[in-house]
Protein backbone atom coordinates (compact mmCIF):
# COMPACT_ATOMS: atom_id res chain seq x y z
CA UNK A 1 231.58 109.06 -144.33
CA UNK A 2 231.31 111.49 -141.34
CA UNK A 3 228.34 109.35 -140.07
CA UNK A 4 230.77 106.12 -140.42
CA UNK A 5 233.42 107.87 -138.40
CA UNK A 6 231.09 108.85 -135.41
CA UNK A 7 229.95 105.48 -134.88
CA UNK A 8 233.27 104.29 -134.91
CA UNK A 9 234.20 106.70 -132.55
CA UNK A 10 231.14 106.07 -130.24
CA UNK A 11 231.81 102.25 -130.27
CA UNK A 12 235.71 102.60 -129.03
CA UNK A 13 234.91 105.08 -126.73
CA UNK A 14 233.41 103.17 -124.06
CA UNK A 15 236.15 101.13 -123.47
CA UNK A 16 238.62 104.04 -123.28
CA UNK A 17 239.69 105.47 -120.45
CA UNK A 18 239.46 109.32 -119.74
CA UNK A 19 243.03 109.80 -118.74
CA UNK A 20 243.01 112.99 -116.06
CA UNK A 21 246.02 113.07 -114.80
CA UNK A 22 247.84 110.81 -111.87
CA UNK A 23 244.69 108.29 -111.83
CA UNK A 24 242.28 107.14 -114.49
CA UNK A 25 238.56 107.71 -114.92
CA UNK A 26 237.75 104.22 -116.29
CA UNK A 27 235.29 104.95 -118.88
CA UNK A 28 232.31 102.39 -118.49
CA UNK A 29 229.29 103.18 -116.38
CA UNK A 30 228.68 106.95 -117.58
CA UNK A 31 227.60 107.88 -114.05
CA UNK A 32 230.87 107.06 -112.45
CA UNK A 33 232.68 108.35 -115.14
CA UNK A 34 231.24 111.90 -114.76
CA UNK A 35 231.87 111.76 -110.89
CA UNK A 36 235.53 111.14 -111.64
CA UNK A 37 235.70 113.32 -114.06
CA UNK A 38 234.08 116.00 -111.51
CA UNK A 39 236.17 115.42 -109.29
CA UNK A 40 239.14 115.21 -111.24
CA UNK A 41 237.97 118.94 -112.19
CA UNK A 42 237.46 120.18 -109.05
CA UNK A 43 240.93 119.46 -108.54
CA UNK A 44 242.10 120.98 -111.61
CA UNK A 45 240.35 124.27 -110.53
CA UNK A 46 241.55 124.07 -106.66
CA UNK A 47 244.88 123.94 -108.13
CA UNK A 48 244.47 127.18 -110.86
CA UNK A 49 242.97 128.71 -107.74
CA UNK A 50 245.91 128.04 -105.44
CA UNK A 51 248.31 129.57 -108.39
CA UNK A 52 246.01 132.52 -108.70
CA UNK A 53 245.81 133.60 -105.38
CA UNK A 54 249.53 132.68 -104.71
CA UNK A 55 250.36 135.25 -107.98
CA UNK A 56 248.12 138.05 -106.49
CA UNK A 57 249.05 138.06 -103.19
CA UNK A 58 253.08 137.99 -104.01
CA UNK A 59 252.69 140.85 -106.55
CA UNK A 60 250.12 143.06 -104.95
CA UNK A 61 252.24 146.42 -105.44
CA UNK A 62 252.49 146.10 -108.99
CA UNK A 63 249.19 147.40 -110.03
CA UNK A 64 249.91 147.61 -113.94
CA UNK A 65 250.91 143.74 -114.01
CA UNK A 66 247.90 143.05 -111.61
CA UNK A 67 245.61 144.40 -113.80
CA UNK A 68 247.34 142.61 -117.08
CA UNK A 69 247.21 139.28 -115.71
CA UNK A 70 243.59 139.35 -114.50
CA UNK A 71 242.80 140.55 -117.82
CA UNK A 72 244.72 137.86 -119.37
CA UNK A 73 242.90 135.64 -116.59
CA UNK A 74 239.49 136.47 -117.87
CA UNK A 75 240.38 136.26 -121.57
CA UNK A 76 241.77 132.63 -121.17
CA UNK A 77 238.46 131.88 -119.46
CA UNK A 78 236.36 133.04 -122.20
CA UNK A 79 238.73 131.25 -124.66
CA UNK A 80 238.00 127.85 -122.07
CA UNK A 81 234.14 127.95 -122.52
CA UNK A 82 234.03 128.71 -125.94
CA UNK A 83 236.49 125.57 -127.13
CA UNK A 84 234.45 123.20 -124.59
CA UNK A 85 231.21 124.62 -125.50
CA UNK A 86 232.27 123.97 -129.04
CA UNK A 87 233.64 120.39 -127.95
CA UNK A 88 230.07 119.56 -126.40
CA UNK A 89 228.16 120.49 -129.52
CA UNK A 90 230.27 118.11 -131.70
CA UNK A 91 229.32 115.53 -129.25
CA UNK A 92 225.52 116.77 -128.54
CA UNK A 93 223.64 113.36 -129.74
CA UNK A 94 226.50 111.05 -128.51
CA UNK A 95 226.23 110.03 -124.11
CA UNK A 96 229.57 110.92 -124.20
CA UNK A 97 228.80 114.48 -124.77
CA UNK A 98 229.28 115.22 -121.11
CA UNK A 99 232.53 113.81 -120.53
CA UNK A 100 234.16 115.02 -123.44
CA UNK A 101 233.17 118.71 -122.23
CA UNK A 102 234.91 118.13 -118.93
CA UNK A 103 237.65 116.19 -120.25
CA UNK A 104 238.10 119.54 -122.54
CA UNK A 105 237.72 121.85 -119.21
CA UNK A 106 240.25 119.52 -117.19
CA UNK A 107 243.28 119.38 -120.06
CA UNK A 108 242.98 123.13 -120.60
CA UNK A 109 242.55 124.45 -116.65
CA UNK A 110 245.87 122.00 -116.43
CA UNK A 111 247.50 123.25 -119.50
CA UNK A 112 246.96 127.33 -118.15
CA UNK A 113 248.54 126.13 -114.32
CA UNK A 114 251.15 124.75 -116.22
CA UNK A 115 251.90 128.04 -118.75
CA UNK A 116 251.55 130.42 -115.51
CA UNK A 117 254.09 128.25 -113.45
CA UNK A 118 256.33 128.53 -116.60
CA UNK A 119 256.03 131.88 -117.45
CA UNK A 120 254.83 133.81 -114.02
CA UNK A 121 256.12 131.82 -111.76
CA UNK A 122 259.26 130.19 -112.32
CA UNK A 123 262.41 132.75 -112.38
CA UNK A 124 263.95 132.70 -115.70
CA UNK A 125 267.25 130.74 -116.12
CA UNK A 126 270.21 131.07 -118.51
CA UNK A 127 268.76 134.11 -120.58
């Protein structure tokens, strides 16, 4: 049944699209679908990066919380390999193997920029 399921999945996936965020990685020739995706990463990381450094710089003094959120910061990273790692070895004999892992690595880098501008950055309201 499994095996029934995976082919399935492999025959709709090509003409899905790997949706990234404002633009669309057409999924068809796997080539140009991993550049987009790449870059679409990239981008994804520039922008963690751009929080990051932002958080650091405007709470230098505060050691403790320093310290905390790098920790966290290195945690969540771990956490990031190990679900796309697993991601790409559900997908190791498929072609799409590759794009799955950095579709995993793109929703998650988005999905931590998101939680620190929600819970670092933006001041609380109404509480």
């Amino acid at each position: 049944m499994k095996g029934i399921i995976y082919f399935t999945i492999l025959l709709i996936s090509p003409f899905a699209s790997a949706d990234t965020g404002n633009e669309t990685c057409k999924m068809g020739a796997l080539k140009a679908t991993l550049e987009c995706l790449a870059k679409k990463l990239e981008a994804a990381k520039d922008d963690l990066n751009s929080v990051l450094e932002m958080i650091q710089r405007e709470r230098a003094e505060d050691k403790l919380f320093i310290r905390g959120f790098n920790n966290a910061q290195n945690k969540w990273k771990e956490s990031l390999k190990s679900d796309c790692d697993s991601i790409y070895d559900l997908w190791r004999y498929g072609s799409v193997k590759n794009v799955k892992w950095m579709q995993c690595k793109i929703e998650l880098t988005k999905q931590r920029i998101y939680f620190i501008n929600k819970y670092y950055v933006t001041e609380a309201e109404g509480i």
